[in-house]
PDB file of N, CA and C in Angstrom:
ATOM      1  N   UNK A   1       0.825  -1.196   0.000  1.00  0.00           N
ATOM      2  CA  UNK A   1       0.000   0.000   0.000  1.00  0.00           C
ATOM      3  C   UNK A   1       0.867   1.257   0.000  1.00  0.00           C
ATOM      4  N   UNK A   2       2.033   1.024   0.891  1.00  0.00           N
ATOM      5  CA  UNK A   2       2.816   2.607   0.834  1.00  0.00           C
ATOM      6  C   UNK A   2       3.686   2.899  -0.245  1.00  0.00           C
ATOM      7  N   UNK A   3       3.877   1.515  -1.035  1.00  0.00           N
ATOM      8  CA  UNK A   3       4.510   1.701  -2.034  1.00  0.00           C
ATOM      9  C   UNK A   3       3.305   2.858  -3.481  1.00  0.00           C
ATOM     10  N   UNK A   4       2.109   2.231  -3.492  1.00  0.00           N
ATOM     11  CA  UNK A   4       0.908   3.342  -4.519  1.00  0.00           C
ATOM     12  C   UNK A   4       1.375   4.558  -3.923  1.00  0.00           C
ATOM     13  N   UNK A   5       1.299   4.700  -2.448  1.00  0.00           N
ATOM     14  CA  UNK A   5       0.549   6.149  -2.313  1.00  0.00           C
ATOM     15  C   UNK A   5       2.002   6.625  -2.396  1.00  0.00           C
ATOM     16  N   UNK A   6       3.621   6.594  -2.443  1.00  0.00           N
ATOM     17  CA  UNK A   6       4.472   6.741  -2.488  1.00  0.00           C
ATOM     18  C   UNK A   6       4.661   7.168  -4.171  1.00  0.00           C
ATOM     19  N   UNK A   7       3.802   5.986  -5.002  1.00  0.00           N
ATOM     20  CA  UNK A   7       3.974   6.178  -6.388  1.00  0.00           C
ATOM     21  C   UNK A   7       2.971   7.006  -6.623  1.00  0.00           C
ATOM     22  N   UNK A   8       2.238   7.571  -6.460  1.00  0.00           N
ATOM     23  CA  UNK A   8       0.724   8.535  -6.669  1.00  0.00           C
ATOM     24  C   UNK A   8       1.302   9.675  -6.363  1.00  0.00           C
ATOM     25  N   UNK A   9       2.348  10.047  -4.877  1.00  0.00           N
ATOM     26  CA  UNK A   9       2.749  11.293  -4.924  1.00  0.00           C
ATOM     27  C   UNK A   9       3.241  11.739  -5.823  1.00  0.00           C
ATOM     28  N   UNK A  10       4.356  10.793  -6.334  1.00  0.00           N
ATOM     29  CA  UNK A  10       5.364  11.248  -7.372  1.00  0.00           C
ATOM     30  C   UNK A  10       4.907  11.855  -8.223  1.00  0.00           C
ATOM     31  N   UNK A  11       4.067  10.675  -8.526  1.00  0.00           N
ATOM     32  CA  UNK A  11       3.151  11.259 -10.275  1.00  0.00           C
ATOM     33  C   UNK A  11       2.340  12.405 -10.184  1.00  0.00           C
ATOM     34  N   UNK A  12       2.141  12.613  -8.958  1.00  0.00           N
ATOM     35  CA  UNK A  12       1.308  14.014  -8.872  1.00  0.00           C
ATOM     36  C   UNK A  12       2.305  15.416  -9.088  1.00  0.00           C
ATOM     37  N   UNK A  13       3.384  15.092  -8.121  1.00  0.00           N
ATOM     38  CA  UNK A  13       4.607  16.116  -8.643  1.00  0.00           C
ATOM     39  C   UNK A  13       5.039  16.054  -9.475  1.00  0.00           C
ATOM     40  N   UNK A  14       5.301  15.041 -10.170  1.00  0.00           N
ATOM     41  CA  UNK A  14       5.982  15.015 -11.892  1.00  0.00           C
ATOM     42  C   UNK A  14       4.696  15.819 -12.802  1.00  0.00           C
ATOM     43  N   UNK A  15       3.347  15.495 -12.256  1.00  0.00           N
ATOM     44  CA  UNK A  15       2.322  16.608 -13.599  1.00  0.00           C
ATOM     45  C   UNK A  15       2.499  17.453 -13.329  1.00  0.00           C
ATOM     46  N   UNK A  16       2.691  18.267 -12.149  1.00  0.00           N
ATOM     47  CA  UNK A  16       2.288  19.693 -11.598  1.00  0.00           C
ATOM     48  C   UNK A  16       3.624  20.362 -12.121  1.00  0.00           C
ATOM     49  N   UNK A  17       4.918  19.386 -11.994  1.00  0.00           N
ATOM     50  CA  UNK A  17       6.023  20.261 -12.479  1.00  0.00           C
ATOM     51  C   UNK A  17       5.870  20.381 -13.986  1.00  0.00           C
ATOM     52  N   UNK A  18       5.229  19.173 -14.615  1.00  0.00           N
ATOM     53  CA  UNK A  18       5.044  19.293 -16.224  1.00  0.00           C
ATOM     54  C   UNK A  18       4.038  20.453 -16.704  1.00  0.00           C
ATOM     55  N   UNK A  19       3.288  21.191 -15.819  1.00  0.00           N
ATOM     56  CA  UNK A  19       2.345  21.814 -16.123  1.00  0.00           C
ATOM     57  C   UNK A  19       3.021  23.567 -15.899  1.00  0.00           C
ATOM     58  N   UNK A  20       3.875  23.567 -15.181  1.00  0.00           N
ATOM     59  CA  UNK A  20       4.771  24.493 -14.783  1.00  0.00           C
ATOM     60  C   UNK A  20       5.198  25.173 -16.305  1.00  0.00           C
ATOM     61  N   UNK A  21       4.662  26.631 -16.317  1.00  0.00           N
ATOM     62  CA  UNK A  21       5.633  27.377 -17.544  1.00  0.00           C
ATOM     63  C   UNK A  21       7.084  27.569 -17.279  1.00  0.00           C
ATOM     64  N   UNK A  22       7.887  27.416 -17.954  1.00  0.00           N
ATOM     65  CA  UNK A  22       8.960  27.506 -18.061  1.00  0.00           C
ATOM     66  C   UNK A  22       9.712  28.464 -18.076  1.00  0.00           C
ATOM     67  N   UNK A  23       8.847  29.785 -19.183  1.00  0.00           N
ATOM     68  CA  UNK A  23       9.327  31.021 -19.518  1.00  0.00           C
ATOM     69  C   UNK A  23       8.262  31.601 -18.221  1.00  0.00           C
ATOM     70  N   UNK A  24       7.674  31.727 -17.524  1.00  0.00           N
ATOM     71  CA  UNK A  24       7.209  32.656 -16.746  1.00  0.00           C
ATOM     72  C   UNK A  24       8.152  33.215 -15.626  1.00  0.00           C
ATOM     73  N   UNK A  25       8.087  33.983 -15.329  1.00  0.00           N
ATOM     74  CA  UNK A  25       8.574  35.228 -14.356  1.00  0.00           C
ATOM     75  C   UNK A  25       8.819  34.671 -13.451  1.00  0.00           C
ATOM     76  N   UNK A  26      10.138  34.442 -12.371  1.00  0.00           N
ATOM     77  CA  UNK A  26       9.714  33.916 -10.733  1.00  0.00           C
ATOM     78  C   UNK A  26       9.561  34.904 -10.357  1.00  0.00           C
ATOM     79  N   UNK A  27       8.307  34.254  -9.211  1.00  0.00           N
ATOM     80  CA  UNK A  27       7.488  35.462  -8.374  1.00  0.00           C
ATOM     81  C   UNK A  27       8.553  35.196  -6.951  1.00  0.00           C
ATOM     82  N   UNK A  28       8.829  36.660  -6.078  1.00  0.00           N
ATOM     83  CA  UNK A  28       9.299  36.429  -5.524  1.00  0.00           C
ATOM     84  C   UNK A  28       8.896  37.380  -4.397  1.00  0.00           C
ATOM     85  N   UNK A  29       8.527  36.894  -3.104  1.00  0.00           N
ATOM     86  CA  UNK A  29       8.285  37.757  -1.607  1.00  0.00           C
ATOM     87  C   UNK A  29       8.557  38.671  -1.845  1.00  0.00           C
ATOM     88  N   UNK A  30       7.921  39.796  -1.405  1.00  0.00           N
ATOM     89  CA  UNK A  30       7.962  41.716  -1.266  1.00  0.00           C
ATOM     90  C   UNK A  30       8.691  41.585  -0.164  1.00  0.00           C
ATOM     91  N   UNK A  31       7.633  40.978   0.585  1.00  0.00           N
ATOM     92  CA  UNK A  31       8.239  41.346   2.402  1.00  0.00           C
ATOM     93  C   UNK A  31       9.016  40.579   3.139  1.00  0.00           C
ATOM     94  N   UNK A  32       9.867  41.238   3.902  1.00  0.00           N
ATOM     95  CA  UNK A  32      10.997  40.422   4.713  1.00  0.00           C
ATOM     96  C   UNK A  32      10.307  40.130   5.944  1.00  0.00           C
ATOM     97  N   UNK A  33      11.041  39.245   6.542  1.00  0.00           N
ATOM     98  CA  UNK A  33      10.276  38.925   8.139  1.00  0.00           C
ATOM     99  C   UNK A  33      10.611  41.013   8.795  1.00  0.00           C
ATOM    100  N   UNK A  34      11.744  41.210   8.293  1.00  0.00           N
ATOM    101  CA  UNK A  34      11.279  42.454   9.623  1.00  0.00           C
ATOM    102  C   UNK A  34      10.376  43.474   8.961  1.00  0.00           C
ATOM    103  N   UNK A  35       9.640  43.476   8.089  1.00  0.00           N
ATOM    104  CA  UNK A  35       8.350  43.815   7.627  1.00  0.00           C
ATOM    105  C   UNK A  35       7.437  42.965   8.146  1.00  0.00           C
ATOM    106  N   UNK A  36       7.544  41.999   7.777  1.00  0.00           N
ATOM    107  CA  UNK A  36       6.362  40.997   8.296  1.00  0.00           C
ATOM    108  C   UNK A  36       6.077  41.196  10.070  1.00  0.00           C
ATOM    109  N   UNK A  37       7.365  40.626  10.753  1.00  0.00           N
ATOM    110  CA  UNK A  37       6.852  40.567  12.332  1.00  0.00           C
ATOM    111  C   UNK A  37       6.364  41.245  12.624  1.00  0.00           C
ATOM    112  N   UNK A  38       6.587  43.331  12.731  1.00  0.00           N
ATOM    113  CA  UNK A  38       5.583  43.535  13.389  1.00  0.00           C
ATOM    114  C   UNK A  38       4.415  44.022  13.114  1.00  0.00           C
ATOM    115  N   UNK A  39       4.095  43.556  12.058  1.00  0.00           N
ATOM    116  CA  UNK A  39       2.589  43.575  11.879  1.00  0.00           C
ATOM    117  C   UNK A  39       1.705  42.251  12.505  1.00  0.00           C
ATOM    118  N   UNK A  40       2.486  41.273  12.551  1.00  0.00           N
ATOM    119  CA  UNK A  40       1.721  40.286  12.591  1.00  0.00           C
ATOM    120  C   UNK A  40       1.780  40.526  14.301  1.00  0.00           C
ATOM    121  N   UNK A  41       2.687  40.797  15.076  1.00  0.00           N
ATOM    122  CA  UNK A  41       2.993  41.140  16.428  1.00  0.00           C
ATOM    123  C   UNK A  41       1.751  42.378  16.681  1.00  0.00           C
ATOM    124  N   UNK A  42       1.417  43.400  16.103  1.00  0.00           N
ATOM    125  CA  UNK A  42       0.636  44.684  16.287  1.00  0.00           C
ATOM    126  C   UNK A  42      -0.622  43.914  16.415  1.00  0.00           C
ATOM    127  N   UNK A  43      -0.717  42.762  15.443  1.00  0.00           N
ATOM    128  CA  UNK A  43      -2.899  42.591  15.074  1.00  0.00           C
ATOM    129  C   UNK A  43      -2.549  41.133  16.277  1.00  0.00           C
ATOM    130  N   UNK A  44      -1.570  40.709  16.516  1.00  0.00           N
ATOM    131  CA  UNK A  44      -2.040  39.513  17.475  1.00  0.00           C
ATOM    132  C   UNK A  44      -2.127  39.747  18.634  1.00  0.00           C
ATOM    133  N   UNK A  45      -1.365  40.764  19.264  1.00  0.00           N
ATOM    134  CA  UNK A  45      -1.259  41.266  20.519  1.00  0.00           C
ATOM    135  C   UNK A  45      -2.101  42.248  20.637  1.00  0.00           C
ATOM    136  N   UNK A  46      -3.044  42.946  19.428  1.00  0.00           N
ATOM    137  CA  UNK A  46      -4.183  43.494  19.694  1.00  0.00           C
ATOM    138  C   UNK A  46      -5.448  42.621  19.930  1.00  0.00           C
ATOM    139  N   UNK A  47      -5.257  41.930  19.317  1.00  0.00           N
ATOM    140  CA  UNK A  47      -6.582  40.638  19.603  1.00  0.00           C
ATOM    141  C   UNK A  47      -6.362  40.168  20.839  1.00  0.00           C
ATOM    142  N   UNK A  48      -5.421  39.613  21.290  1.00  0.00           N
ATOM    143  CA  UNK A  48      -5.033  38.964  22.435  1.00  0.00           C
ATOM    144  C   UNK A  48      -5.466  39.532  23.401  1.00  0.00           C
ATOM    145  N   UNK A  49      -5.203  40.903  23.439  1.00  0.00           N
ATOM    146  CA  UNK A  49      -5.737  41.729  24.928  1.00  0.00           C
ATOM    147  C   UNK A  49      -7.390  42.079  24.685  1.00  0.00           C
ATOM    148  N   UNK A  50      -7.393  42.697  23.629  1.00  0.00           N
ATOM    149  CA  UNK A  50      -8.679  43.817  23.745  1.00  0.00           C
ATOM    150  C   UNK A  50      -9.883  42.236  23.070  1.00  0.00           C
ATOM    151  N   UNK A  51      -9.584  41.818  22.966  1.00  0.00           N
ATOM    152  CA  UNK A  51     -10.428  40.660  21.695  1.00  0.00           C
ATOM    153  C   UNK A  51     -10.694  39.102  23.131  1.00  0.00           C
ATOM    154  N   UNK A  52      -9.260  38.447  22.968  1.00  0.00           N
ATOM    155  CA  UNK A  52      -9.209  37.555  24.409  1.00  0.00           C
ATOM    156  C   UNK A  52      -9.797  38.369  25.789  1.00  0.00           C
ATOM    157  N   UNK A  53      -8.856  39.381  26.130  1.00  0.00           N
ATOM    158  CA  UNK A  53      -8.763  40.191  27.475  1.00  0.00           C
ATOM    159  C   UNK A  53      -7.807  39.099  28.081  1.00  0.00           C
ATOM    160  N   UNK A  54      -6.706  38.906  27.686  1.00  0.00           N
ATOM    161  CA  UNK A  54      -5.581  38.313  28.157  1.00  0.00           C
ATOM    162  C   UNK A  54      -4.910  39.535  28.779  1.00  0.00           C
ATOM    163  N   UNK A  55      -3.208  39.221  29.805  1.00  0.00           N
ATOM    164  CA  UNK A  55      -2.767  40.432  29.863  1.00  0.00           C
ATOM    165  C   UNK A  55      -1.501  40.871  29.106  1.00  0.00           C
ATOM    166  N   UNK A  56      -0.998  41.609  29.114  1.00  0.00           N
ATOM    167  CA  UNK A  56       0.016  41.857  28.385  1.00  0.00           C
ATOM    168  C   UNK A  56       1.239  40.831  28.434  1.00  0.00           C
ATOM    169  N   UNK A  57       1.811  39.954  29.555  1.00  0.00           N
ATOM    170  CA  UNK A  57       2.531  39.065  30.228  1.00  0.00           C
ATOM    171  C   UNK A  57       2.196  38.124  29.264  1.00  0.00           C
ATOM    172  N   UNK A  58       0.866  37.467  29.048  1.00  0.00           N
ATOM    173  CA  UNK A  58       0.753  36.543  28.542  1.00  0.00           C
ATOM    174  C   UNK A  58       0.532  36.636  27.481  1.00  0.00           C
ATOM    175  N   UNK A  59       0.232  38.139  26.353  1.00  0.00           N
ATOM    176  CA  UNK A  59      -0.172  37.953  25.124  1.00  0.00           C
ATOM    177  C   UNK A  59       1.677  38.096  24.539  1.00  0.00           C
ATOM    178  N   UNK A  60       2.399  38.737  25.542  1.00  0.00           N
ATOM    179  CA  UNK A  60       3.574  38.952  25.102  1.00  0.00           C
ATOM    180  C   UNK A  60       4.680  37.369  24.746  1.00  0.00           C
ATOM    181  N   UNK A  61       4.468  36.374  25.724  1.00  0.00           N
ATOM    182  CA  UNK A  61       4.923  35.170  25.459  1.00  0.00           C
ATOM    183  C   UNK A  61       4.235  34.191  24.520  1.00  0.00           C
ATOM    184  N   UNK A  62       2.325  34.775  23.951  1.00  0.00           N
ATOM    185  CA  UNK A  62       1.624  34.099  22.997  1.00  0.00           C
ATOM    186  C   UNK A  62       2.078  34.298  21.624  1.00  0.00           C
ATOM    187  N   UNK A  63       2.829  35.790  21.592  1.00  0.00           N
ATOM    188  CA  UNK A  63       2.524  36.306  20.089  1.00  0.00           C
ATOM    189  C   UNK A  63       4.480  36.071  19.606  1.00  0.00           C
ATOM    190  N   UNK A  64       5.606  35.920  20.762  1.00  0.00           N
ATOM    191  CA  UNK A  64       6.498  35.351  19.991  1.00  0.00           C
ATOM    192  C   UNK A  64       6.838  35.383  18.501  1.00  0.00           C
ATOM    193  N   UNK A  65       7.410  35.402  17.760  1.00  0.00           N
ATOM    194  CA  UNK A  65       7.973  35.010  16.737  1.00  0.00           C
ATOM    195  C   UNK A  65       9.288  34.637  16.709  1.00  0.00           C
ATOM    196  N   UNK A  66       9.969  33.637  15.701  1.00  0.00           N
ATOM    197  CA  UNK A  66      11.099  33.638  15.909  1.00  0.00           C
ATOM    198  C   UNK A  66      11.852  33.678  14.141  1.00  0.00           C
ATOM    199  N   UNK A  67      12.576  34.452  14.375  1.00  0.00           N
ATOM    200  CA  UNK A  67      13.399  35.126  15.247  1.00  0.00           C
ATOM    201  C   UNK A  67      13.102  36.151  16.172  1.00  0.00           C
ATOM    202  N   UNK A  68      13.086  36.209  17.351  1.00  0.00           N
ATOM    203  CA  UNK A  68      12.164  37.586  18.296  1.00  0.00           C
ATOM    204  C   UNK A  68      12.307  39.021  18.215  1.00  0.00           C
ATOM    205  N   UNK A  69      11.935  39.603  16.963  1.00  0.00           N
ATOM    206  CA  UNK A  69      12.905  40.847  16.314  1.00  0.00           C
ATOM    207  C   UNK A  69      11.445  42.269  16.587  1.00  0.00           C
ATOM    208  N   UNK A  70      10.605  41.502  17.030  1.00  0.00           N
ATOM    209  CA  UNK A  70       9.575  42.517  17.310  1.00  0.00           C
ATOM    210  C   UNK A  70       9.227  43.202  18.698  1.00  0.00           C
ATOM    211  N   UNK A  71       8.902  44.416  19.332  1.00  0.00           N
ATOM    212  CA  UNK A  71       8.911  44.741  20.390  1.00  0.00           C
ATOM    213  C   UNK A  71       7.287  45.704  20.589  1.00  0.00           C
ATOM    214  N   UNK A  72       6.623  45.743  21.429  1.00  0.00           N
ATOM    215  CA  UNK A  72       5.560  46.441  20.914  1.00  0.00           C
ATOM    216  C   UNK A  72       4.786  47.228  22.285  1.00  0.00           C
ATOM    217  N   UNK A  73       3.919  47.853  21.735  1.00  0.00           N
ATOM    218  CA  UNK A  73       3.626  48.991  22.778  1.00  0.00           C
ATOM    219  C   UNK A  73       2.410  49.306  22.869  1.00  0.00           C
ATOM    220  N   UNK A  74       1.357  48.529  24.053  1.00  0.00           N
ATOM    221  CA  UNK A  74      -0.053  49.171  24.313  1.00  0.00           C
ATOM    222  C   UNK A  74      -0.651  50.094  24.811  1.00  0.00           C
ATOM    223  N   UNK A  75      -1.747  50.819  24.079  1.00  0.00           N
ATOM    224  CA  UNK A  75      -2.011  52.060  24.843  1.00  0.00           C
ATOM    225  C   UNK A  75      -3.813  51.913  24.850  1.00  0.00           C
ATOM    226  N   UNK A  76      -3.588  51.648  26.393  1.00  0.00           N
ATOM    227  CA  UNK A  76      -4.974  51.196  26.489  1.00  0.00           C
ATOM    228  C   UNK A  76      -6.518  51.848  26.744  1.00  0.00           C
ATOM    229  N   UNK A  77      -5.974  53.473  26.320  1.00  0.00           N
ATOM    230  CA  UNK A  77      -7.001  54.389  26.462  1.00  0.00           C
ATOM    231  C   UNK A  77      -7.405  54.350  25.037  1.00  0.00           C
ATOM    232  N   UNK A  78      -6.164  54.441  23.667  1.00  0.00           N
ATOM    233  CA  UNK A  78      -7.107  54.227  22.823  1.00  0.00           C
ATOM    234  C   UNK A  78      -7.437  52.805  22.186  1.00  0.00           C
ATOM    235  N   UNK A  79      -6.699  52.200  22.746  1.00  0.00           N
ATOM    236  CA  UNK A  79      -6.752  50.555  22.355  1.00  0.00           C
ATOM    237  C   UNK A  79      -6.154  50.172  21.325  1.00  0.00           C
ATOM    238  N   UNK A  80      -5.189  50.569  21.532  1.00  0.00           N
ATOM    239  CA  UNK A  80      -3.971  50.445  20.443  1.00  0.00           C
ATOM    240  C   UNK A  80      -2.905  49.573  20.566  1.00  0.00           C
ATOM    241  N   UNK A  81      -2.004  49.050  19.372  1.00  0.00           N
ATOM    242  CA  UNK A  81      -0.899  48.236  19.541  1.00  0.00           C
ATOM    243  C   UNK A  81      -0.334  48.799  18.797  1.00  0.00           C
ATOM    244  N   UNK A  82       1.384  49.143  19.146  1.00  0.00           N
ATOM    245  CA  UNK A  82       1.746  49.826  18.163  1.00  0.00           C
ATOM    246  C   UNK A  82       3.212  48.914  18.304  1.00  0.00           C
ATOM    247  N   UNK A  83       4.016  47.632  17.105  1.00  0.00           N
ATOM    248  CA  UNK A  83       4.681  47.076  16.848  1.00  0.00           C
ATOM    249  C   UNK A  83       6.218  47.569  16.197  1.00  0.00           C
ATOM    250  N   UNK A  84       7.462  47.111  16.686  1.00  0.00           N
ATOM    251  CA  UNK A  84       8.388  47.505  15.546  1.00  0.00           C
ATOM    252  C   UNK A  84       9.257  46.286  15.879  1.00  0.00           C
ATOM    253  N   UNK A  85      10.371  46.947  14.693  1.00  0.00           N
ATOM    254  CA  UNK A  85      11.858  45.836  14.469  1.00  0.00           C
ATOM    255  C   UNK A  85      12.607  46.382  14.888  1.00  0.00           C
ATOM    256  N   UNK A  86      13.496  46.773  15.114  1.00  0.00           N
ATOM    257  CA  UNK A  86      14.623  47.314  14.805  1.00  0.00           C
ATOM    258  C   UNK A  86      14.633  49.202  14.739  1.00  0.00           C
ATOM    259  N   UNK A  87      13.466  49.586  15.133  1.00  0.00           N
ATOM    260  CA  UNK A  87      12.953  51.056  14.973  1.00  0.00           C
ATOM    261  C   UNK A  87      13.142  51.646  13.248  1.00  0.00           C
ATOM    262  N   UNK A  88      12.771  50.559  12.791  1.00  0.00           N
ATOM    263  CA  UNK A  88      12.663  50.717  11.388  1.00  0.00           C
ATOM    264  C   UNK A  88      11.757  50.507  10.498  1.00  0.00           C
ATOM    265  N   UNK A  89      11.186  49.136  10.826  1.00  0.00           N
ATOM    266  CA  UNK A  89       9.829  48.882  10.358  1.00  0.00           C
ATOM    267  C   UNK A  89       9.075  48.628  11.685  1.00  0.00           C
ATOM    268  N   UNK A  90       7.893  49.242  11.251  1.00  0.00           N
ATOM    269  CA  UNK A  90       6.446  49.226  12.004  1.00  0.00           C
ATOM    270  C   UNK A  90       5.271  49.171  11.633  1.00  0.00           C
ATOM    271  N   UNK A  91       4.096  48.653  12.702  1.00  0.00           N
ATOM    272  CA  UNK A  91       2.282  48.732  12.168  1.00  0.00           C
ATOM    273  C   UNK A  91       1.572  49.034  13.420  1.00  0.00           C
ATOM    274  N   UNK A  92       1.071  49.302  13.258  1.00  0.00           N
ATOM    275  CA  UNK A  92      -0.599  49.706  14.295  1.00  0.00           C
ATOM    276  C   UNK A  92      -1.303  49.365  14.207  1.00  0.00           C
ATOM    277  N   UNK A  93      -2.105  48.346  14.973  1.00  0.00           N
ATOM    278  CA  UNK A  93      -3.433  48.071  15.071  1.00  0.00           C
ATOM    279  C   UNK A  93      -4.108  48.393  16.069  1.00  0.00           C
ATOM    280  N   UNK A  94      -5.457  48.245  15.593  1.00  0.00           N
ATOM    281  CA  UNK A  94      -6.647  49.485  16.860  1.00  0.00           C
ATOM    282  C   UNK A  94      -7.813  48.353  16.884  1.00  0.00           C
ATOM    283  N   UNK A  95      -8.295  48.254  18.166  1.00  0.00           N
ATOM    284  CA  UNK A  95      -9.230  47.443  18.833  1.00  0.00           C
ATOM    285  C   UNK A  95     -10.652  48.043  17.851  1.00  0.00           C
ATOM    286  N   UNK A  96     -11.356  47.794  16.948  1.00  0.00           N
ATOM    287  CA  UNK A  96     -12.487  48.788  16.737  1.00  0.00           C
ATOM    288  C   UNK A  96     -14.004  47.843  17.484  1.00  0.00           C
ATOM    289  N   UNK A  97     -14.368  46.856  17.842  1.00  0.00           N
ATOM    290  CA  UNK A  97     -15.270  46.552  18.200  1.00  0.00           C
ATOM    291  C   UNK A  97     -15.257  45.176  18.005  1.00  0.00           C
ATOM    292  N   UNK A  98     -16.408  44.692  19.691  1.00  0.00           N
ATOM    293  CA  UNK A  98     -16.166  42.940  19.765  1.00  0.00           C
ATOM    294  C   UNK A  98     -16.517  42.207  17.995  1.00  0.00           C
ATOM    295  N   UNK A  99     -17.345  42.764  17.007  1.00  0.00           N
ATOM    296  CA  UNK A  99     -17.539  41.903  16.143  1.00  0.00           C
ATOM    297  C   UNK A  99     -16.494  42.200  15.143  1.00  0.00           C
ATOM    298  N   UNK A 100     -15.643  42.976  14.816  1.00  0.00           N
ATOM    299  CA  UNK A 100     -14.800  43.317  13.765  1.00  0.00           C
ATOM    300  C   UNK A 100     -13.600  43.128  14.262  1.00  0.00           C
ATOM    301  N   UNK A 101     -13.003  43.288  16.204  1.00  0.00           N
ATOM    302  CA  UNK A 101     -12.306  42.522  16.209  1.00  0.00           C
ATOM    303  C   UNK A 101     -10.771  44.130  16.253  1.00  0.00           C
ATOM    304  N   UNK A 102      -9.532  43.567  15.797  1.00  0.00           N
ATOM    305  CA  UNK A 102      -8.523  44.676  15.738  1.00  0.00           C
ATOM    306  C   UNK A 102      -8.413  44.704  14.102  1.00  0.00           C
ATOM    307  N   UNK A 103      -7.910  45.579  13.460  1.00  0.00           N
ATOM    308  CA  UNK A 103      -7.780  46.004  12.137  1.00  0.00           C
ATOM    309  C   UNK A 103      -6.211  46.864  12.373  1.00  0.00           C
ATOM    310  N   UNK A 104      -5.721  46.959  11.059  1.00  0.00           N
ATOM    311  CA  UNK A 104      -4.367  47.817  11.151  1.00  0.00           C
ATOM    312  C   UNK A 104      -4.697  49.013  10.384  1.00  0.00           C
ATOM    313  N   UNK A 105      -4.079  50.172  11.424  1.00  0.00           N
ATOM    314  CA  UNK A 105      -4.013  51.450  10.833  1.00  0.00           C
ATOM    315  C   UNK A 105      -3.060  51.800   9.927  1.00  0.00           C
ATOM    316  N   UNK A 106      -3.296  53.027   9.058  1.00  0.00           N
ATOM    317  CA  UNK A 106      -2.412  53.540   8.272  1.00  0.00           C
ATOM    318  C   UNK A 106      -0.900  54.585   9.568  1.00  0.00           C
TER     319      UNK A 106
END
């Protein structure tokens, strides 16, 4: 039996690569992780508190990434998360309401 499903993978990757253009463009990532982390650090650690009502202690060891290049900053009058790297790249996200949840600002 593990020998089919061993031979079924193959053949599935051998069409998909046969189906592959040759001359097309490689597409390649915009964003680097230190673009990426702290955004993803700003909207998780905004959910986490204002969304869960976790506390900062624990949304701070939930939202992790690794490599740990993100550092971030709540401000809980306006319900804000405000994320960075390296004080270079950054995002904001804002608590707007229990059904919509946190969203990222400009």
């Amino acid at each position: 039996m593990k020998t089919w499903m061993t031979a079924g993978a193959l053949g599935a990757c051998l069409l998909v690569a046969a189906c592959a253009d040759p001359d097309a463009e490689q597409r390649t990532y915009a964003n680097s992780d230190l673009e990426l982390s702290p955004s993803y650090r700003a909207a998780e650690v905004c959910s986490c508190i204002f969304v869960m009502g976790q506390d900062e202690d624990f949304c701070n060891r939930w939202t992790v990434a690794n490599p740990n290049v993100s550092t971030f900053r709540v401000d809980h009058e306006k319900k804000t998360v405000e994320s960075s790297a390296f004080m270079m790249w950054g995002a904001r996200a804002k608590f707007v309401d229990e059904k919509t949840g946190c969203v990222f600002e400009d």
